[in-house]
C-alpha atoms as a PDB file:
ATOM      1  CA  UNK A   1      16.041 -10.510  -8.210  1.00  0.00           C
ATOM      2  CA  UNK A   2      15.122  -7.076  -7.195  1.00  0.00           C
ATOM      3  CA  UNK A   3      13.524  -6.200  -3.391  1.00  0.00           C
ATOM      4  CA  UNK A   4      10.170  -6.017  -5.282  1.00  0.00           C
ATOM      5  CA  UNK A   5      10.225  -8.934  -7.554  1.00  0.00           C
ATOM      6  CA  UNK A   6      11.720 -10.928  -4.608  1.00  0.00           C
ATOM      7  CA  UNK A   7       8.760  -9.585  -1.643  1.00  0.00           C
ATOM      8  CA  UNK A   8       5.955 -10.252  -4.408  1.00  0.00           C
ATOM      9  CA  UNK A   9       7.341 -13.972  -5.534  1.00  0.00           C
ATOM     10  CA  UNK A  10       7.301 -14.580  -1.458  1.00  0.00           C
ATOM     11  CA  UNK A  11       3.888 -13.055  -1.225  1.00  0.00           C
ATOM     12  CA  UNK A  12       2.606 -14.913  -4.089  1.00  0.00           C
ATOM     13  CA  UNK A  13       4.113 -18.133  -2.723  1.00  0.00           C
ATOM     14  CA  UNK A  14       2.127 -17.903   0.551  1.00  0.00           C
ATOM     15  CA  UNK A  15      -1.335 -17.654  -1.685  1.00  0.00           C
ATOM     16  CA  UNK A  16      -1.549 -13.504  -1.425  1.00  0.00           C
ATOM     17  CA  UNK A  17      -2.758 -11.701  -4.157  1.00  0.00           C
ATOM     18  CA  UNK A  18      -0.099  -9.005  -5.343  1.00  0.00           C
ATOM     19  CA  UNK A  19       0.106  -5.746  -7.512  1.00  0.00           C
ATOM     20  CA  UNK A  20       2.068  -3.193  -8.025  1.00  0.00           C
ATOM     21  CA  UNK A  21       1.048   0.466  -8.694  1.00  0.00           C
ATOM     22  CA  UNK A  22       3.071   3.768  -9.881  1.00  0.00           C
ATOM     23  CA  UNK A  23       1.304   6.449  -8.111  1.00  0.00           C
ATOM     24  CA  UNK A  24       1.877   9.972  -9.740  1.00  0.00           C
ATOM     25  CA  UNK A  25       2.479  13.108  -7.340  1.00  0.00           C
ATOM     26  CA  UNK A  26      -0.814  14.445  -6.198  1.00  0.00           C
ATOM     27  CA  UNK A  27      -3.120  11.490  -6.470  1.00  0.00           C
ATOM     28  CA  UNK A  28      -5.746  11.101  -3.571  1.00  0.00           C
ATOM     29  CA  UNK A  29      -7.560   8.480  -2.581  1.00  0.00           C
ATOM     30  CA  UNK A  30     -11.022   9.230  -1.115  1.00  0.00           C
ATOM     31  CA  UNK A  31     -12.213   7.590   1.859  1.00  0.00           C
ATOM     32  CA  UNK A  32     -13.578   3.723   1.261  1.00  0.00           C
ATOM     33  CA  UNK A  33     -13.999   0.900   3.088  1.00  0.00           C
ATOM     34  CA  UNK A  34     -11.449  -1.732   2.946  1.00  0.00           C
ATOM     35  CA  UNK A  35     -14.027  -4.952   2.079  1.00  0.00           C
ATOM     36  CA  UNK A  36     -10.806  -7.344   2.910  1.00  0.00           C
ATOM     37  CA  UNK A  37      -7.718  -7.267   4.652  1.00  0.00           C
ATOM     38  CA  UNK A  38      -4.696  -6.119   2.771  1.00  0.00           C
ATOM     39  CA  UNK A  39      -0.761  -4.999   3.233  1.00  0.00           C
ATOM     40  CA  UNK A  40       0.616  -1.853   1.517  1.00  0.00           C
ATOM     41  CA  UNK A  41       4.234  -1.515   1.064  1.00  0.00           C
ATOM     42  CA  UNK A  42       6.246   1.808   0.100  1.00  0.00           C
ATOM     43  CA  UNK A  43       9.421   1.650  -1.883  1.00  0.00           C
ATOM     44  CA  UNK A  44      10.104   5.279  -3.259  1.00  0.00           C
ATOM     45  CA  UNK A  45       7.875   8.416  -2.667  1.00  0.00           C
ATOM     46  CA  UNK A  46       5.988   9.395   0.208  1.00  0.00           C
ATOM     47  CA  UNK A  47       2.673   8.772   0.337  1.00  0.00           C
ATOM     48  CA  UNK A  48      -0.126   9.597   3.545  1.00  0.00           C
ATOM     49  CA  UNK A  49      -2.266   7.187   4.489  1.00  0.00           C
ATOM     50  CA  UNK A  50      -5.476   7.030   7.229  1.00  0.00           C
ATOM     51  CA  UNK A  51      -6.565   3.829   8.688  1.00  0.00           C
ATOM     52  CA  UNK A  52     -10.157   4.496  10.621  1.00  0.00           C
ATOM     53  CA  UNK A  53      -9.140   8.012  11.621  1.00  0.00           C
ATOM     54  CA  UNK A  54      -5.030   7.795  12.413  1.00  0.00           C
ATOM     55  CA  UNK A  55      -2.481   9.093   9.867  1.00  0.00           C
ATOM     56  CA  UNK A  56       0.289   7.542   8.952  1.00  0.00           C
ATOM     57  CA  UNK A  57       3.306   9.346   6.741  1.00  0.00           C
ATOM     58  CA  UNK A  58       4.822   6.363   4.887  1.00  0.00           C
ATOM     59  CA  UNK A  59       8.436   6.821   2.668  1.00  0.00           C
ATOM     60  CA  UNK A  60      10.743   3.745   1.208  1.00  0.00           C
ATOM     61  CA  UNK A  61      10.700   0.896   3.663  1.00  0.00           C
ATOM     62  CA  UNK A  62       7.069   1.369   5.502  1.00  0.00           C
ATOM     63  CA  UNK A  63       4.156  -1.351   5.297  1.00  0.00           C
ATOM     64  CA  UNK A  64       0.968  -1.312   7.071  1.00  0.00           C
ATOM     65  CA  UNK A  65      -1.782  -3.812   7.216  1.00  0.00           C
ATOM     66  CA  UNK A  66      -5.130  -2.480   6.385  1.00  0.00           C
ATOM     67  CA  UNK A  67      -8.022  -4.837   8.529  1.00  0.00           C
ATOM     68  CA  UNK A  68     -10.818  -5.569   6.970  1.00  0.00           C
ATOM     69  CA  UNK A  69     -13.773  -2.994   7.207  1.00  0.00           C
ATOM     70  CA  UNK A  70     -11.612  -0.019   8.118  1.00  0.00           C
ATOM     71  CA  UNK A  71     -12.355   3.028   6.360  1.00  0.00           C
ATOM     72  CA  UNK A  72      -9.110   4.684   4.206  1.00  0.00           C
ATOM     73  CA  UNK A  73      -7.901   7.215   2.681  1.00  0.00           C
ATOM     74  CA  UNK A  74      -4.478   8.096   0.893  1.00  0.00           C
ATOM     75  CA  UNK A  75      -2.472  10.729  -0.517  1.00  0.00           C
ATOM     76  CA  UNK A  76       0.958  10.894  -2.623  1.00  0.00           C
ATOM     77  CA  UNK A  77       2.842  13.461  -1.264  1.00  0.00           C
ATOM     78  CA  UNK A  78       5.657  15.441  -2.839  1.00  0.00           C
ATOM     79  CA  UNK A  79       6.838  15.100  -6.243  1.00  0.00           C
ATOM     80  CA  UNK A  80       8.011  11.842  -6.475  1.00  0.00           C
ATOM     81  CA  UNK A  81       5.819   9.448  -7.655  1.00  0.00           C
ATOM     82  CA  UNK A  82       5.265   6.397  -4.979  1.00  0.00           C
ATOM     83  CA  UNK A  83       5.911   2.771  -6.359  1.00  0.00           C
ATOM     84  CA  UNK A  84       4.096   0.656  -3.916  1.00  0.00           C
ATOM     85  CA  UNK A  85       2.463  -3.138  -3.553  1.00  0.00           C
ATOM     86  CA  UNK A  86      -0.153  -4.380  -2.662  1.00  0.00           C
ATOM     87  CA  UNK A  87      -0.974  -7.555  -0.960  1.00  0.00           C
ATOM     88  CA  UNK A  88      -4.157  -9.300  -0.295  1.00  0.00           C
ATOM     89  CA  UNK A  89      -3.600 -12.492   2.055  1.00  0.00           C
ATOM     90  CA  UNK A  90      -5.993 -15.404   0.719  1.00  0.00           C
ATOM     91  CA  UNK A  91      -9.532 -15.638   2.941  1.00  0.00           C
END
């Protein structure tokens, strides 16, 4: 089983609701508030990412949780796209 398949069978084992997302080069996120708490894992690209004000470069390997209510924004950078998950922990 690959890394991905393997972290979103685990996720989805523990009740979390999982996607993943190819994010081309250049795609922004505008600022939104985050209604629930999440995780966001990076496995190729580089992608920047603020959580309530603090930025956050993330590359292959980096998660962060996101808390509930926190304003976000993100950006791909580079020219790689960034394949990433996304993991909401059941309320």
């Amino acid at each position: 089983m690959n890394p991905i398949s393997n972290l979103q069978a685990r996720l989805e084992a523990q009740g979390c609701g999982v996607a993943t997302r190819l994010l081309a080069p250049g795609t922004v996120f505008d600022a939104y508030c985050s209604c629930e708490t999440r995780i966001e894992a990076v496995f190729s690209g580089q992608m920047r990412i603020v959580i309530d004000g603090r930025s956050r470069l993330m590359g292959p390997g980096d998660w962060v949780e996101i808390p509930a209510g926190a304003m976000v924004s993100a950006e791909i950078i580079g020219d790689e796209p960034v394949l990433d998950l996304e993991a909401t922990p059941p309320a």
